[in-house]
C-alpha atoms as a PDB file:
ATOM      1  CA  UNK A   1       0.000   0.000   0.000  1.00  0.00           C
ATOM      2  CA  UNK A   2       2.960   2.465   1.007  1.00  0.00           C
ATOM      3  CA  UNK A   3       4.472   1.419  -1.986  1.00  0.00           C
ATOM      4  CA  UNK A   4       1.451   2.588  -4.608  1.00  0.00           C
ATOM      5  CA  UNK A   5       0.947   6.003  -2.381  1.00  0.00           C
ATOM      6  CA  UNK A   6       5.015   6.621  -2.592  1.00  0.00           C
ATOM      7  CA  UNK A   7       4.571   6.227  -6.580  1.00  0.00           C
ATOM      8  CA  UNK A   8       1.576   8.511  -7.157  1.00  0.00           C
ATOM      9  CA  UNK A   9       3.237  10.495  -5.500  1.00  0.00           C
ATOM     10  CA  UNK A  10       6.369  10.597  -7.715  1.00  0.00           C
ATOM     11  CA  UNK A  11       4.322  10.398 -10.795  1.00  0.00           C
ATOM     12  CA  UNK A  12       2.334  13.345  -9.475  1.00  0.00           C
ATOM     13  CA  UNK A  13       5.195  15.453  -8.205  1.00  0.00           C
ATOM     14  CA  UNK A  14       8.039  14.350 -11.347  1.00  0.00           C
ATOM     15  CA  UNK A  15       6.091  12.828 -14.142  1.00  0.00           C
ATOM     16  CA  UNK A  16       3.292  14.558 -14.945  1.00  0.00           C
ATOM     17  CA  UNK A  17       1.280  14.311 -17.997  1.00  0.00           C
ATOM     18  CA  UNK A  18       2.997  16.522 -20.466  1.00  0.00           C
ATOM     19  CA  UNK A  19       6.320  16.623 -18.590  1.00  0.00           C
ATOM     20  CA  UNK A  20       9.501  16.416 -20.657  1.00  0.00           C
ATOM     21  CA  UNK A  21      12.464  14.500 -19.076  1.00  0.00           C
ATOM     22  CA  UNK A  22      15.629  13.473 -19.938  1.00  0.00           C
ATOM     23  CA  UNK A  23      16.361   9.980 -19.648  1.00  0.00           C
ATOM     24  CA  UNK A  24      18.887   9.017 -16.796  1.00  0.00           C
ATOM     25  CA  UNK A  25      19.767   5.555 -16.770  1.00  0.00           C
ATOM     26  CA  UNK A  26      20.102   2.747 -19.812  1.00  0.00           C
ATOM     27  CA  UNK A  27      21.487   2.496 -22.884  1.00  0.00           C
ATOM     28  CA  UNK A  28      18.907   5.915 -24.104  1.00  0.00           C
ATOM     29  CA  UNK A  29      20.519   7.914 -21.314  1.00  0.00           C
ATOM     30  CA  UNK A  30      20.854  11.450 -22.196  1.00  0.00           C
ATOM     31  CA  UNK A  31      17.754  11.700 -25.136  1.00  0.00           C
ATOM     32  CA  UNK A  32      14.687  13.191 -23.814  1.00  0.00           C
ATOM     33  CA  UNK A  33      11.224  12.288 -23.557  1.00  0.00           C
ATOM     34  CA  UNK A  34       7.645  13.479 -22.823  1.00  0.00           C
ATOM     35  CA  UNK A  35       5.093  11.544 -20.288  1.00  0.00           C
ATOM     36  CA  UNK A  36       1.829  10.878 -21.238  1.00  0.00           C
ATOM     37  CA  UNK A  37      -0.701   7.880 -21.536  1.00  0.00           C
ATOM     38  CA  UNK A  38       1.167   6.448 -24.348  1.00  0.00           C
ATOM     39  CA  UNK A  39       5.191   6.885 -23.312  1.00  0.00           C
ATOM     40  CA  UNK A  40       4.718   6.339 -18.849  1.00  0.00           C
ATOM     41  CA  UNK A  41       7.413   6.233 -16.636  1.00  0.00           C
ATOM     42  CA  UNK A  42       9.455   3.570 -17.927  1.00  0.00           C
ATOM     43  CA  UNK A  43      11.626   5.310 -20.443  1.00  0.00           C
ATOM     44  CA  UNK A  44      13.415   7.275 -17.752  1.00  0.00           C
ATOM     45  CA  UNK A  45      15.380   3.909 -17.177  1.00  0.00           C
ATOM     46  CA  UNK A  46      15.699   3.697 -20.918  1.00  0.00           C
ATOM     47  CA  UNK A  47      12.337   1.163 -20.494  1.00  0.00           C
ATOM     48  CA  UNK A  48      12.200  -2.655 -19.082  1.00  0.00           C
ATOM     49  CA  UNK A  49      13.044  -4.345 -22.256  1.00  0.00           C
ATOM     50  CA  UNK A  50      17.199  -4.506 -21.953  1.00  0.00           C
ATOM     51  CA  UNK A  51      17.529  -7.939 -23.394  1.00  0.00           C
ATOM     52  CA  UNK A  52      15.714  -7.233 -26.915  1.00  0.00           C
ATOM     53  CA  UNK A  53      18.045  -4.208 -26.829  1.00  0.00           C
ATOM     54  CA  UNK A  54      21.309  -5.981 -26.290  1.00  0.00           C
ATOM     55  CA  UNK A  55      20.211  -8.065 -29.151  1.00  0.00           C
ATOM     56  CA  UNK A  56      20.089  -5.000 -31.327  1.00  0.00           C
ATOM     57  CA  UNK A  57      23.816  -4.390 -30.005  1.00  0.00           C
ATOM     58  CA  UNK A  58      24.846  -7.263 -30.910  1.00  0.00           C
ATOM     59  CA  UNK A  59      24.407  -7.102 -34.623  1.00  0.00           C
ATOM     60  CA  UNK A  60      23.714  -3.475 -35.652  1.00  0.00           C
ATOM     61  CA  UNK A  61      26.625  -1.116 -36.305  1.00  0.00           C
ATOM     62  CA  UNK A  62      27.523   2.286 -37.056  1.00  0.00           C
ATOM     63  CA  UNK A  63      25.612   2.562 -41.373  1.00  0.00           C
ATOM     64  CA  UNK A  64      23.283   0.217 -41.075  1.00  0.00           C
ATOM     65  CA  UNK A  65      19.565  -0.196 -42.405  1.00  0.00           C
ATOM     66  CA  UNK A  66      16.933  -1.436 -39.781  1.00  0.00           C
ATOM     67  CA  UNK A  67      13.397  -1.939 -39.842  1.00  0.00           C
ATOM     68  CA  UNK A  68      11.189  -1.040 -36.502  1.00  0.00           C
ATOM     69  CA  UNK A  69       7.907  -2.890 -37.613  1.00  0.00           C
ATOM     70  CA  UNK A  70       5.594  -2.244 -34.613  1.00  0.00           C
ATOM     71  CA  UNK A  71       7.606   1.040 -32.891  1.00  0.00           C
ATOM     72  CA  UNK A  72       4.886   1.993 -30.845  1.00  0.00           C
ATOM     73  CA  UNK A  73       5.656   5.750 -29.438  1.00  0.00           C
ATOM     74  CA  UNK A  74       9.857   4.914 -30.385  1.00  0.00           C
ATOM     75  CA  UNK A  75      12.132   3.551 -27.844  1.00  0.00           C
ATOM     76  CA  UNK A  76      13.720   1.183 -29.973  1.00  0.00           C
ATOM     77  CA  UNK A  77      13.944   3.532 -32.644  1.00  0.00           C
ATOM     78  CA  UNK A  78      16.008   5.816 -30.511  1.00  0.00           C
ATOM     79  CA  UNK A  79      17.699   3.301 -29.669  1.00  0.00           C
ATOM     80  CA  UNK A  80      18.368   1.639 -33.385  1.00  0.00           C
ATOM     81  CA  UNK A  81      18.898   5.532 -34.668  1.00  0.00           C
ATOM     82  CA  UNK A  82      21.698   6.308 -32.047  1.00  0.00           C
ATOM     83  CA  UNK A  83      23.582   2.696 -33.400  1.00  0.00           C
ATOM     84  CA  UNK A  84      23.648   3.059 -37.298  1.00  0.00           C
ATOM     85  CA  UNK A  85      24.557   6.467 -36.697  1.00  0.00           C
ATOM     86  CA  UNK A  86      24.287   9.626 -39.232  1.00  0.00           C
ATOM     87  CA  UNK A  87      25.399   6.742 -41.900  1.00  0.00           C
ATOM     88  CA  UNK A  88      22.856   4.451 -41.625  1.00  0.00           C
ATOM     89  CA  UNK A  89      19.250   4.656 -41.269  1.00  0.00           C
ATOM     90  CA  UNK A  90      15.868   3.478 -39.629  1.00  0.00           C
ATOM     91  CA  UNK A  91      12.457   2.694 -41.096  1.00  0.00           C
ATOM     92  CA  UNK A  92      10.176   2.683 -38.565  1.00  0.00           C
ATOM     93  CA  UNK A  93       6.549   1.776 -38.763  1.00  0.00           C
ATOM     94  CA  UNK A  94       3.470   2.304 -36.829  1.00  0.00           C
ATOM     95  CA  UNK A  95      -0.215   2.288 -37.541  1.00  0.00           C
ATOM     96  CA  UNK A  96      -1.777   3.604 -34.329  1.00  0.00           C
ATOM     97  CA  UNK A  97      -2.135   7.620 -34.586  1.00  0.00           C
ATOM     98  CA  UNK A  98      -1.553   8.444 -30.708  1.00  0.00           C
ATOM     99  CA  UNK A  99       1.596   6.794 -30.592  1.00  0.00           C
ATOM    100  CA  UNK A 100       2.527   8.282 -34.229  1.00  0.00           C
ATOM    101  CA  UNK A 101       2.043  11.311 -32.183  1.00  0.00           C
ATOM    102  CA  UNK A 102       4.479  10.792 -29.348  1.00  0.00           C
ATOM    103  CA  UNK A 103       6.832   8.784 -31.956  1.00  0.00           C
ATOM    104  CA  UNK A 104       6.964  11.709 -34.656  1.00  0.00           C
ATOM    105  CA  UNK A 105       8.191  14.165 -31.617  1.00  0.00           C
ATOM    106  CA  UNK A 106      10.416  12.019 -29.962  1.00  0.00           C
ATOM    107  CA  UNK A 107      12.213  12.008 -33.315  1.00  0.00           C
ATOM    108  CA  UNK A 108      12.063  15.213 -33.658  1.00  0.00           C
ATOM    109  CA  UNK A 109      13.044  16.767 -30.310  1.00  0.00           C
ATOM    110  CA  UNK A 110      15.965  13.567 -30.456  1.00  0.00           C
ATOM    111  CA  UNK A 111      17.312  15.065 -33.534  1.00  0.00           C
ATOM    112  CA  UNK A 112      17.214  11.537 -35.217  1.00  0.00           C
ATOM    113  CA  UNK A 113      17.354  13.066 -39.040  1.00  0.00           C
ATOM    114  CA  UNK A 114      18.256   9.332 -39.769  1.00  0.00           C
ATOM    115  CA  UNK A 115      14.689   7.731 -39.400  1.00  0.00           C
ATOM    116  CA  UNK A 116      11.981   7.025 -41.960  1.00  0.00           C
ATOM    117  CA  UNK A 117       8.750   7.150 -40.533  1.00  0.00           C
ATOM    118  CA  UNK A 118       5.631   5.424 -42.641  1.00  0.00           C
ATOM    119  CA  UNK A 119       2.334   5.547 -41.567  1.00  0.00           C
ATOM    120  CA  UNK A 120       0.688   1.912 -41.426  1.00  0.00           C
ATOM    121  CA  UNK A 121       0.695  -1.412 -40.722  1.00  0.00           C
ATOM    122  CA  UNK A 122       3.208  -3.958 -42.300  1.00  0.00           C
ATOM    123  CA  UNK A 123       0.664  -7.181 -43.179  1.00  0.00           C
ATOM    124  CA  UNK A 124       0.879 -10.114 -46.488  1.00  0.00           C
ATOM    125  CA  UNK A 125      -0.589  -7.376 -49.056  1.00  0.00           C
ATOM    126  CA  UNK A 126      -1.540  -3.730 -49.585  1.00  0.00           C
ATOM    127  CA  UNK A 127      -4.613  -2.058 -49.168  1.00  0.00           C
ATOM    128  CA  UNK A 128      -6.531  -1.070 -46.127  1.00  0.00           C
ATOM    129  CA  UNK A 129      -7.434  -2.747 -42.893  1.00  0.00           C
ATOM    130  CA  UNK A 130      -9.156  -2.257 -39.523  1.00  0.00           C
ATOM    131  CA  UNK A 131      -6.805  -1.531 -36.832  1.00  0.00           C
ATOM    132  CA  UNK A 132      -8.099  -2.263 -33.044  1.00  0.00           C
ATOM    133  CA  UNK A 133      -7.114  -0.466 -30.159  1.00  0.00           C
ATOM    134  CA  UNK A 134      -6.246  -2.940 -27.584  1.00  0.00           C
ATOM    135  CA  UNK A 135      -6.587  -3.199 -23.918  1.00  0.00           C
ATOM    136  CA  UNK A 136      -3.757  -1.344 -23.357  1.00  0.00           C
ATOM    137  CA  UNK A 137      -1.851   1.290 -24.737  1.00  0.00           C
ATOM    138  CA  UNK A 138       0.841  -1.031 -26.417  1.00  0.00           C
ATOM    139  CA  UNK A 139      -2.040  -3.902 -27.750  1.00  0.00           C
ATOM    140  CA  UNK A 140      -3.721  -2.525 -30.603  1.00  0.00           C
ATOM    141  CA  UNK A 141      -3.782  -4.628 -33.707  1.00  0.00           C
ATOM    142  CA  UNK A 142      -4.993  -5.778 -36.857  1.00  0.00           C
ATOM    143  CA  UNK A 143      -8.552  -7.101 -36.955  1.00  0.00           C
ATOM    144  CA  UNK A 144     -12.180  -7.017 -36.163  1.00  0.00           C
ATOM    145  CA  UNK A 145     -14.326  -4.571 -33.962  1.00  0.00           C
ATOM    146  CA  UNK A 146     -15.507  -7.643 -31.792  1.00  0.00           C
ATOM    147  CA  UNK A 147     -11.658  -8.510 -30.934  1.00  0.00           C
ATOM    148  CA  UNK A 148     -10.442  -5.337 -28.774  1.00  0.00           C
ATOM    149  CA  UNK A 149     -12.067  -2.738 -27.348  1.00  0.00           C
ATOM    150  CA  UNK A 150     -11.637   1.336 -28.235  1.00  0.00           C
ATOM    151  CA  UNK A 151     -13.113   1.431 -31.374  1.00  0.00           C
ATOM    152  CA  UNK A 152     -11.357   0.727 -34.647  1.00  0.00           C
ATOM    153  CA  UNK A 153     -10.051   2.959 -37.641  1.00  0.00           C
ATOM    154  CA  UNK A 154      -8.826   2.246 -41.164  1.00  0.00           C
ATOM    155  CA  UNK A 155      -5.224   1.912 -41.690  1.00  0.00           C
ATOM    156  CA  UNK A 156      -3.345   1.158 -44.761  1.00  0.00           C
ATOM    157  CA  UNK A 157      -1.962  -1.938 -45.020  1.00  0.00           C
ATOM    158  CA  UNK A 158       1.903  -2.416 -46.866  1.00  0.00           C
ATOM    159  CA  UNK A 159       4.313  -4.971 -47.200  1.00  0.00           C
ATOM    160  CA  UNK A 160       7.766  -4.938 -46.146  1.00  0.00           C
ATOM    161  CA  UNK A 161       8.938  -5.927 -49.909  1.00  0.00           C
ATOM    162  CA  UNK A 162       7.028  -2.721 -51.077  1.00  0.00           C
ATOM    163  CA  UNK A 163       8.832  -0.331 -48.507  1.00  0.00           C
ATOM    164  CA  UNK A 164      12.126  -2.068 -49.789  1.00  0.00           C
ATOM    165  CA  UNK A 165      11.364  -1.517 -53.231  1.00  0.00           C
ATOM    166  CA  UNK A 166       9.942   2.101 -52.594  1.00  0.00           C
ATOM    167  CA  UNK A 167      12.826   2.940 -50.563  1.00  0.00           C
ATOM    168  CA  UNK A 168      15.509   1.479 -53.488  1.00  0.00           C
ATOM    169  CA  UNK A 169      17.336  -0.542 -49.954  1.00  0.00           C
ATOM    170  CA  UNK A 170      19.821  -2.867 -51.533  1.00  0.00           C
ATOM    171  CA  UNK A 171      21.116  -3.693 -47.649  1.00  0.00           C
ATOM    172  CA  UNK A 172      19.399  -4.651 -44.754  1.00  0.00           C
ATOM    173  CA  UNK A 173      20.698  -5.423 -41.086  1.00  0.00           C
ATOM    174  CA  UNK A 174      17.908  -5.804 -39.317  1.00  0.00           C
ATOM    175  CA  UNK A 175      13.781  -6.331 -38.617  1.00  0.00           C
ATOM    176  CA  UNK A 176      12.532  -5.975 -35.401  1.00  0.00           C
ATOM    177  CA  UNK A 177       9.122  -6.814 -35.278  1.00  0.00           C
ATOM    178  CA  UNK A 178       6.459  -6.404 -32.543  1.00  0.00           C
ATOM    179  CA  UNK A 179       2.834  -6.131 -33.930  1.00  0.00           C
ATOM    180  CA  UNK A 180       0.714  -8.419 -31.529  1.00  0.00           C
ATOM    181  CA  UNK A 181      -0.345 -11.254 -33.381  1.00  0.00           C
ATOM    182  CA  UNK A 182       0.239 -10.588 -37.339  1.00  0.00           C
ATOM    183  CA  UNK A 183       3.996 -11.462 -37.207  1.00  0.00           C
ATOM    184  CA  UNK A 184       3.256 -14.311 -39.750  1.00  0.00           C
ATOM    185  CA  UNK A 185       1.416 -11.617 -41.868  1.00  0.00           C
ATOM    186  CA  UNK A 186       4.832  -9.654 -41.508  1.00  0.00           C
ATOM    187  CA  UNK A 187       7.066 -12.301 -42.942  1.00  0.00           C
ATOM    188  CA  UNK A 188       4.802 -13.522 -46.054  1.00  0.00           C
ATOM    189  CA  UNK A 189       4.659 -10.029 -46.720  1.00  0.00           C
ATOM    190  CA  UNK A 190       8.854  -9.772 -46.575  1.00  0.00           C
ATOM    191  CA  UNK A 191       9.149 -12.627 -48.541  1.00  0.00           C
ATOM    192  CA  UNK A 192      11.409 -10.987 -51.161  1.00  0.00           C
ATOM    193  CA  UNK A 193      13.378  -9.262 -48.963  1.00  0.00           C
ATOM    194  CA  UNK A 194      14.027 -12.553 -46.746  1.00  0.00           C
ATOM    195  CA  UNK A 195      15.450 -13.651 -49.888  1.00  0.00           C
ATOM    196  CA  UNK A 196      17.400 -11.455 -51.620  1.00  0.00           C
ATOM    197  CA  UNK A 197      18.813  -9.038 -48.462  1.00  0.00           C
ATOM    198  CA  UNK A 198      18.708 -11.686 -45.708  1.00  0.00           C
ATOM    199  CA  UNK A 199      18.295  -9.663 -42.570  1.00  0.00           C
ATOM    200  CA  UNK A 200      18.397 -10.852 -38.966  1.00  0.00           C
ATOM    201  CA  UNK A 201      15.087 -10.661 -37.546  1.00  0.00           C
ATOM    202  CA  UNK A 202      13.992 -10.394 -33.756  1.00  0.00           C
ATOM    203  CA  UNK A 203      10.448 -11.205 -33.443  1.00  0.00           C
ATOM    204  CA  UNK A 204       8.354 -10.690 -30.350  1.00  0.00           C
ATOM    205  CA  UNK A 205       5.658 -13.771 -30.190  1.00  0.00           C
ATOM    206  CA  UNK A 206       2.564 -12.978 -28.819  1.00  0.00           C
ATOM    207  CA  UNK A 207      -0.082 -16.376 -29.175  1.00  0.00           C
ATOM    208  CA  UNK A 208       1.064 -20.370 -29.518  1.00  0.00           C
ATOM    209  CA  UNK A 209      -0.804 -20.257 -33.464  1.00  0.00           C
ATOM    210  CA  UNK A 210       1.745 -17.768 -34.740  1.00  0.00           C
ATOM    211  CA  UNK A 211       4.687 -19.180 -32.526  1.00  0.00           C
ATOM    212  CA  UNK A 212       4.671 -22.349 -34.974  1.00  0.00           C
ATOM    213  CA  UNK A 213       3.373 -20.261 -38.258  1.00  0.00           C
ATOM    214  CA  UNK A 214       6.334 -17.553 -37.685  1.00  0.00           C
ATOM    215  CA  UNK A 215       8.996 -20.903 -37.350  1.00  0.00           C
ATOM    216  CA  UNK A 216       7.742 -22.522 -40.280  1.00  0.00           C
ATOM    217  CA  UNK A 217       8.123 -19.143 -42.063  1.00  0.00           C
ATOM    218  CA  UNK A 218      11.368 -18.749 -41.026  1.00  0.00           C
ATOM    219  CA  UNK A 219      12.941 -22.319 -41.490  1.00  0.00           C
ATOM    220  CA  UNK A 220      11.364 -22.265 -45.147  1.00  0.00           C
ATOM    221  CA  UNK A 221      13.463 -19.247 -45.967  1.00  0.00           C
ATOM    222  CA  UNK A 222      17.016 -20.957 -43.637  1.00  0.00           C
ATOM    223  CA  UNK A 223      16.768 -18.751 -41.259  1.00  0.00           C
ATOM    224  CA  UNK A 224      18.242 -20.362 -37.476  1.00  0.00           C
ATOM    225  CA  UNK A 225      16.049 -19.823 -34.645  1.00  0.00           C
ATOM    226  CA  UNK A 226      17.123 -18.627 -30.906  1.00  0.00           C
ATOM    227  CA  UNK A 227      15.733 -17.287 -28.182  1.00  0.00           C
ATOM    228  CA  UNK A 228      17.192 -14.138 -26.274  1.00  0.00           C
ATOM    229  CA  UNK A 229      15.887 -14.969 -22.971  1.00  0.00           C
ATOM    230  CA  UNK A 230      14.860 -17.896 -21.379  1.00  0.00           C
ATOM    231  CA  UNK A 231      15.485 -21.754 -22.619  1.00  0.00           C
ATOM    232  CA  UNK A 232      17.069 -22.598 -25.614  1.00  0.00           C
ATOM    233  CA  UNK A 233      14.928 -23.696 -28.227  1.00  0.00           C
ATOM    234  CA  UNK A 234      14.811 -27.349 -28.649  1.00  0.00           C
ATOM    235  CA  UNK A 235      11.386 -28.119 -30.903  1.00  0.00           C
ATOM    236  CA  UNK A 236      11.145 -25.927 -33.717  1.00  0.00           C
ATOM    237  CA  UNK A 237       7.717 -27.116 -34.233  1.00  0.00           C
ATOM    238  CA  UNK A 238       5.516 -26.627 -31.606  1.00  0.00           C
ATOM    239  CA  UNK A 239       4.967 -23.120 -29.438  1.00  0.00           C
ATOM    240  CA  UNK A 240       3.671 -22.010 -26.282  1.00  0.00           C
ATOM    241  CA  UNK A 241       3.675 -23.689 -23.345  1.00  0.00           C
ATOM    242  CA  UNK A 242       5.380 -26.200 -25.023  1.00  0.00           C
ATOM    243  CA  UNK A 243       8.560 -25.174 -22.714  1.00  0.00           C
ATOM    244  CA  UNK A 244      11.188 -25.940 -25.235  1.00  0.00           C
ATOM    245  CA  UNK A 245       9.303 -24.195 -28.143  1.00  0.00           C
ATOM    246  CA  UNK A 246       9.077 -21.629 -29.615  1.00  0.00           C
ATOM    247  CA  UNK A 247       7.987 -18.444 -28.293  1.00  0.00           C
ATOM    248  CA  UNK A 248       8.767 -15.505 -26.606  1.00  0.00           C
ATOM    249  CA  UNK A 249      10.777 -12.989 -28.349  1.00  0.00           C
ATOM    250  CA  UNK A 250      13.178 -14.651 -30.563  1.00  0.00           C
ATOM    251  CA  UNK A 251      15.823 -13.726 -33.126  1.00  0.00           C
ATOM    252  CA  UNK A 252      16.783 -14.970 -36.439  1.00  0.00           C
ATOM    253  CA  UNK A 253      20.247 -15.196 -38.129  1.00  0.00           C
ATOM    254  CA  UNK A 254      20.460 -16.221 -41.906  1.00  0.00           C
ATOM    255  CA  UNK A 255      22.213 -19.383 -42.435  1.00  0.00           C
END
């Protein structure tokens, strides 16, 4: 109970809605950022998620191309943009508007002249679709009225092979992609690329069907599966709960 009061309190007194604060701990330290509904607390410690980015470490460098498919309000693409450097460059993609909001001026007041924003959601074909907003701030997805709550709008729908093409990218790093539920959607629609540019992927899972579609995808195009936290990865076949699976948030290097 003390605990709760003791954090109202700080959120009241230090991170109120519309407060802009520079980050303080983590690998973002130094870059600022502005509370609201969408960003919270967390980014002050450069957010929870250190393992996904010690994966990007691990294989991005200074003039790289990467791919943020899913990048919410932007802490990975701060993150991504301050590792390829003013050589390289970031797509980053994002279909809900709030958090195009907060990511468009994070960019911005970062100074990150090296990201590519598009409007959208990444999915198997072009068009337009019905974007749900979730039950949280970071669920929202692709689909039907009846399967979140918050109303839904119209998005348009791309591929990742059309952004390639559109973009003229003859290299590719990296695809980090986080877009609760339509990873599967993701890679048929990346198909190309997957071929011809062979990027590493690191995929956040979200539900045991597209644990075993995304593998499948994957193994088709000899990709080799880990996971970067948690047990290895010991049945390529089956997902969640399955505790040798696959699921989580895994990454994929191109044999």
């Amino acid at each position: 109970m003390e605990e709760i009061w003791f954090k109202k309190l700080v959120r009241r007194r230090f991170f109120a809605h519309g407060a802009v604060r520079r980050i303080r701990f983590g690998p973002l330290s130094g870059k600022v950022y502005r509370v609201s509904d969408v960003t919270g607390m967390s980014p002050w410690y450069s957010g929870w998620e250190r393992k996904q980015q010690r994966a990007f470490a691990s294989v991005v460098r200074a003039g790289d191309v990467v791919f943020d498919v899913g990048a919410y309000w932007g802490l990975h693409t701060l993150y991504l943009s301050s590792l390829v450097g003013a050589g390289g460059r970031v797509v980053a993609i994002e279909p809900w508007s709030r958090a195009l909001e907060e990511l468009e001026w994070h960019i911005n007041a970062n100074h990150c002249s090296n990201v590519t924003v598009y409007r959208g959601a990444l999915s198997d074909h072009c068009g337009e679709g019905a974007f749900v907003a979730g039950h949280s701030a970071s669920t929202g997805h692709l689909g039907s009225e009846e399967q979140g709550v918050g109303g839904q709008s119209t998005v348009r729908m791309l591929t990742l092979d059309a952004i390639v093409g559109e973009l003229k990218i003859r290299r590719l790093q990296l695809v980090k992609i986080d877009v609760e539920g339509a990873e599967s959607a993701v890679l048929r629609g990346a198909a190309k690329t997957l071929i011809n540019l062979r990027p590493w992927l690191i995929v956040e899972l979200h539900t045991p069907e597209q644990d075993v579609k995304v593998a499948e995808l994957l193994i088709a195009h000899d990709y080799e599966l880990k996971r970067i936290s948690g047990p290895p990865i010991k049945k390529l076949t089956v997902g969640w709960p399955d505790r040798d699976g696959v699921w989580g948030t895994i990454m994929a290097r191109p044999n």
